[in-house]
C-alpha atoms as a PDB file:
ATOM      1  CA  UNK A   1      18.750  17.418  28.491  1.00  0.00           C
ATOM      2  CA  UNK A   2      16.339  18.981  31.143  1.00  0.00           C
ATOM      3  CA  UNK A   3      17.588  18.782  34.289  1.00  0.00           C
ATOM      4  CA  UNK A   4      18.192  14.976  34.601  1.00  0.00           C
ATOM      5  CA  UNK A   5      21.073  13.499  32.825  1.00  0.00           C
ATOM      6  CA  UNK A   6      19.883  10.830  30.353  1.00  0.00           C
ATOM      7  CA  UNK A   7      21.255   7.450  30.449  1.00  0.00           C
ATOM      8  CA  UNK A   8      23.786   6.032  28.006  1.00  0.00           C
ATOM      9  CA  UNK A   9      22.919   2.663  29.125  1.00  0.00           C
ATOM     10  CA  UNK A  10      21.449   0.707  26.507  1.00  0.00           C
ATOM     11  CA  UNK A  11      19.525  -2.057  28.691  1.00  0.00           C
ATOM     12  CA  UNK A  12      17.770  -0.581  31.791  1.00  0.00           C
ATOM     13  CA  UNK A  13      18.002  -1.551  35.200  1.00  0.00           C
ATOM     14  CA  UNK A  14      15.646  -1.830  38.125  1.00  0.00           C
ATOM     15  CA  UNK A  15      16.067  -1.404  41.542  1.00  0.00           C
ATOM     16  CA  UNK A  16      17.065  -5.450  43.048  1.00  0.00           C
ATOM     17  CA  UNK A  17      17.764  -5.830  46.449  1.00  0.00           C
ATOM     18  CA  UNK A  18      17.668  -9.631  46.668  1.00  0.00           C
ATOM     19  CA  UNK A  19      21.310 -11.247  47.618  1.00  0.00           C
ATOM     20  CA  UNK A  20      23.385 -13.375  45.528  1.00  0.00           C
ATOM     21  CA  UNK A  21      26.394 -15.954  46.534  1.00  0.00           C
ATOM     22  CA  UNK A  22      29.161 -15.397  44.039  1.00  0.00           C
ATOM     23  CA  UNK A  23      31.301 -18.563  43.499  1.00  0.00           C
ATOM     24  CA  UNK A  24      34.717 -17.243  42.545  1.00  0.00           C
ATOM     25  CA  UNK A  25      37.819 -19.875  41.620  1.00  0.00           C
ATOM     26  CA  UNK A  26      39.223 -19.527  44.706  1.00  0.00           C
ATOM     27  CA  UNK A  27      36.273 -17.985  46.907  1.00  0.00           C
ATOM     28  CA  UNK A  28      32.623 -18.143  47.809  1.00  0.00           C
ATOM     29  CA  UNK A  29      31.082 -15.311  48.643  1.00  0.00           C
ATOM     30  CA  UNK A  30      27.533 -15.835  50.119  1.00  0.00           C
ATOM     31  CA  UNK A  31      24.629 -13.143  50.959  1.00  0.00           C
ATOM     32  CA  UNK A  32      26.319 -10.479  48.942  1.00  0.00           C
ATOM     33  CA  UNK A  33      23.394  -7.303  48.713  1.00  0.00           C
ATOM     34  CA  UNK A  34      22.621  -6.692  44.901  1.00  0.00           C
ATOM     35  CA  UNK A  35      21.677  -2.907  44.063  1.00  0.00           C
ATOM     36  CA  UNK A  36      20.305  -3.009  40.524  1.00  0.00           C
ATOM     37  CA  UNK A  37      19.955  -5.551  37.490  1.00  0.00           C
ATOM     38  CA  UNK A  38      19.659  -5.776  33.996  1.00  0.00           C
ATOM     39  CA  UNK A  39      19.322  -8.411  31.428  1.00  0.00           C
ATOM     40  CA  UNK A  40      23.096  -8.076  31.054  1.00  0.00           C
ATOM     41  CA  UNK A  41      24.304  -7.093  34.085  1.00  0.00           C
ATOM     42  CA  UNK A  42      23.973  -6.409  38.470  1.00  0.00           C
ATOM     43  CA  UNK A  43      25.620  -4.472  41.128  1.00  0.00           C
ATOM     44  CA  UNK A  44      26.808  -6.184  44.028  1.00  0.00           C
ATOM     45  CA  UNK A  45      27.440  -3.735  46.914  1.00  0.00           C
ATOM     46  CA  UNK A  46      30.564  -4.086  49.050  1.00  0.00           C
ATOM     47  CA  UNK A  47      34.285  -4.470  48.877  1.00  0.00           C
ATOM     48  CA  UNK A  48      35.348  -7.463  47.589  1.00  0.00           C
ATOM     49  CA  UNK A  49      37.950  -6.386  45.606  1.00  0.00           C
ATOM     50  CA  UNK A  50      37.873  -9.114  42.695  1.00  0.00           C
ATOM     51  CA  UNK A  51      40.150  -8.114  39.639  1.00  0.00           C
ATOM     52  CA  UNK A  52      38.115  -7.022  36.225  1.00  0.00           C
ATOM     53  CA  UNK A  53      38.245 -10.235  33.896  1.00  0.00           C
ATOM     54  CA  UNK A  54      37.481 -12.723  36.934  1.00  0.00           C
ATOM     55  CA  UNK A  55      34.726 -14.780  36.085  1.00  0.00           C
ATOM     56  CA  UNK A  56      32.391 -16.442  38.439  1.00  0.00           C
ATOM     57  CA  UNK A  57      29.153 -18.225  38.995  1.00  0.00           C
ATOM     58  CA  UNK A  58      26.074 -16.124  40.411  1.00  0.00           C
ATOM     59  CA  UNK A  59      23.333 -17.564  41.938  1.00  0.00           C
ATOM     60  CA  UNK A  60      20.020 -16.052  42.226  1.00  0.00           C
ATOM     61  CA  UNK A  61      18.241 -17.751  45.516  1.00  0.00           C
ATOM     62  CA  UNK A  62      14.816 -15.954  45.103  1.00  0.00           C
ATOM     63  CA  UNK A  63      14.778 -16.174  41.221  1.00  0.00           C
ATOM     64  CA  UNK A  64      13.238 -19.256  40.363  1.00  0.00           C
ATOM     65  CA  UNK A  65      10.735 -20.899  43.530  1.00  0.00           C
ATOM     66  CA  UNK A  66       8.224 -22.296  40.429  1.00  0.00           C
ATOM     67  CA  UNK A  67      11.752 -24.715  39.856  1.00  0.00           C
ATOM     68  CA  UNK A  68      12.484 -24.813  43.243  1.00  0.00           C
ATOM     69  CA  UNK A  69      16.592 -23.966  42.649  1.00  0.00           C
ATOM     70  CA  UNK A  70      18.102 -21.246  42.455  1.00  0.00           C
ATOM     71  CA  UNK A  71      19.268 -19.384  39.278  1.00  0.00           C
ATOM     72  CA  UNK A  72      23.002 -19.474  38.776  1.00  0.00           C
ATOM     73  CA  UNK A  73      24.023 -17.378  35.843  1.00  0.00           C
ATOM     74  CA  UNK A  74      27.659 -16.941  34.802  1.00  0.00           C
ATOM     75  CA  UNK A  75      29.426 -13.443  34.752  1.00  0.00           C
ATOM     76  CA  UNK A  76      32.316 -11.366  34.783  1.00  0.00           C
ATOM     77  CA  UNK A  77      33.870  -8.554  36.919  1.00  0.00           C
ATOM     78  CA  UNK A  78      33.394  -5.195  34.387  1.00  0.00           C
ATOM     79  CA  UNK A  79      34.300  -2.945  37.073  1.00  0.00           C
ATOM     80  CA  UNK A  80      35.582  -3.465  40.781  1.00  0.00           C
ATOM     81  CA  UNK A  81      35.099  -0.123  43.297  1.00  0.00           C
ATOM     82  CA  UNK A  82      35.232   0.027  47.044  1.00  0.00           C
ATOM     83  CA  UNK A  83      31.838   0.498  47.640  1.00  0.00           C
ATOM     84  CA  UNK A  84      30.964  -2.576  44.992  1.00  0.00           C
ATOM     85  CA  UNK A  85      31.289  -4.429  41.560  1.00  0.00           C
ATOM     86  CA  UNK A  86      29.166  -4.534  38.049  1.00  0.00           C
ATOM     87  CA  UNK A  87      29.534  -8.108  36.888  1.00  0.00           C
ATOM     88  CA  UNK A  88      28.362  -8.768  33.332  1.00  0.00           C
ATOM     89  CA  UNK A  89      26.231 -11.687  32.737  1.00  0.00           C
ATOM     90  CA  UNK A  90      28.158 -14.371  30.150  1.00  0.00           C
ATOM     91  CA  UNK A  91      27.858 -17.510  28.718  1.00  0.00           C
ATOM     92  CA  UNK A  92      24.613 -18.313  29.212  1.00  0.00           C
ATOM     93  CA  UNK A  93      21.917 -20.704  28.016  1.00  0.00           C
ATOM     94  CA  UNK A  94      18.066 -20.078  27.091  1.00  0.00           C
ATOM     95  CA  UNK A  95      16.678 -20.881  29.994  1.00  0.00           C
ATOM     96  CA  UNK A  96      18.841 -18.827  32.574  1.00  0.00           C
ATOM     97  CA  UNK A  97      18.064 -16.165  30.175  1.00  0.00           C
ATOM     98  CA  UNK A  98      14.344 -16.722  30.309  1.00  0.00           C
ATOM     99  CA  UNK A  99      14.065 -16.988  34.018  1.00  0.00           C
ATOM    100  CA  UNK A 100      16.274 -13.841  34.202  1.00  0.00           C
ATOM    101  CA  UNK A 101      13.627 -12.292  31.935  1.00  0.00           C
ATOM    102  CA  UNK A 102      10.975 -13.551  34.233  1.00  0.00           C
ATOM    103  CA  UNK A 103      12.734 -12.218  37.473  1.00  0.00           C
ATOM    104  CA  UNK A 104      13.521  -8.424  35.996  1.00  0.00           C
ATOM    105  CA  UNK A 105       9.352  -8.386  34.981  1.00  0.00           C
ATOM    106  CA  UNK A 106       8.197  -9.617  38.607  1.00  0.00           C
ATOM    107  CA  UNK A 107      10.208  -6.601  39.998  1.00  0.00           C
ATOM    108  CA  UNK A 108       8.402  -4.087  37.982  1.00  0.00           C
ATOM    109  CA  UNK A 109      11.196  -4.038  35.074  1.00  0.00           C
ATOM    110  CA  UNK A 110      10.737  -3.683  31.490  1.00  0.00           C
ATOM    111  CA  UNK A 111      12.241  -5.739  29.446  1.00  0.00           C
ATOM    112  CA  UNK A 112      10.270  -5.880  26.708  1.00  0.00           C
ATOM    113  CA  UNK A 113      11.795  -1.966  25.514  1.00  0.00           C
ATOM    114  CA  UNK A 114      15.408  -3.924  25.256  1.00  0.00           C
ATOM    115  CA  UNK A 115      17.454  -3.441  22.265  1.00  0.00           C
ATOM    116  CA  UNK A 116      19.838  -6.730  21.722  1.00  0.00           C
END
């Protein structure tokens, strides 16, 4: 390595600074400020404090305007810090997938160099 410390992540993630409501069991968490996503994954900045395992609904408000609804992918809490959480996308059908795909490629992502 030169310098820069390679990546061990196998999917890539781009910069995404749209906001996301998080729909939690026993909370709703609206407007939350998303710092990067993947075709598995995001960051949501701040401290919510969720345990790892939770699940939750996450919905997507500027993902999808051709459908005119938002995109509300399911996920899980990976990994819970003060300054934010990774939540793993699960659970999810072909078309949330394929609008997800859509969304990471309008922000400049790659998705196409994805190994699944």
């Amino acid at each position: 390595m030169t310098g820069k410390q390679q990546s061990k992540r196998k999917h890539p993630r781009i910069p995404y600074t749209g906001k996301v409501d998080l729909i939690f069991a026993n909370q709703v968490i609206t407007e939350c400020a998303a710092q990067n996503l993947s075709l598995v994954g995001i960051w949501v900045m701040g401290n919510h404090n969720p345990a790892t395992g939770t699940v939750c609904d996450i919905e997507f408000h500027d993902a999808a305007p051709a459908a005119n609804r938002p995109l509300r992918l399911k996920g899980e809490v990976t990994r819970a810090a003060s300054n934010g959480m990774a939540l793993m996308f699960t659970n999810n059908n072909l078309r949330n997938y394929t609008e997800l795909e859509v969304l990471i490629k309008e922000r400049g992502g790659d998705v196409d160099c994805v190994d699944f």
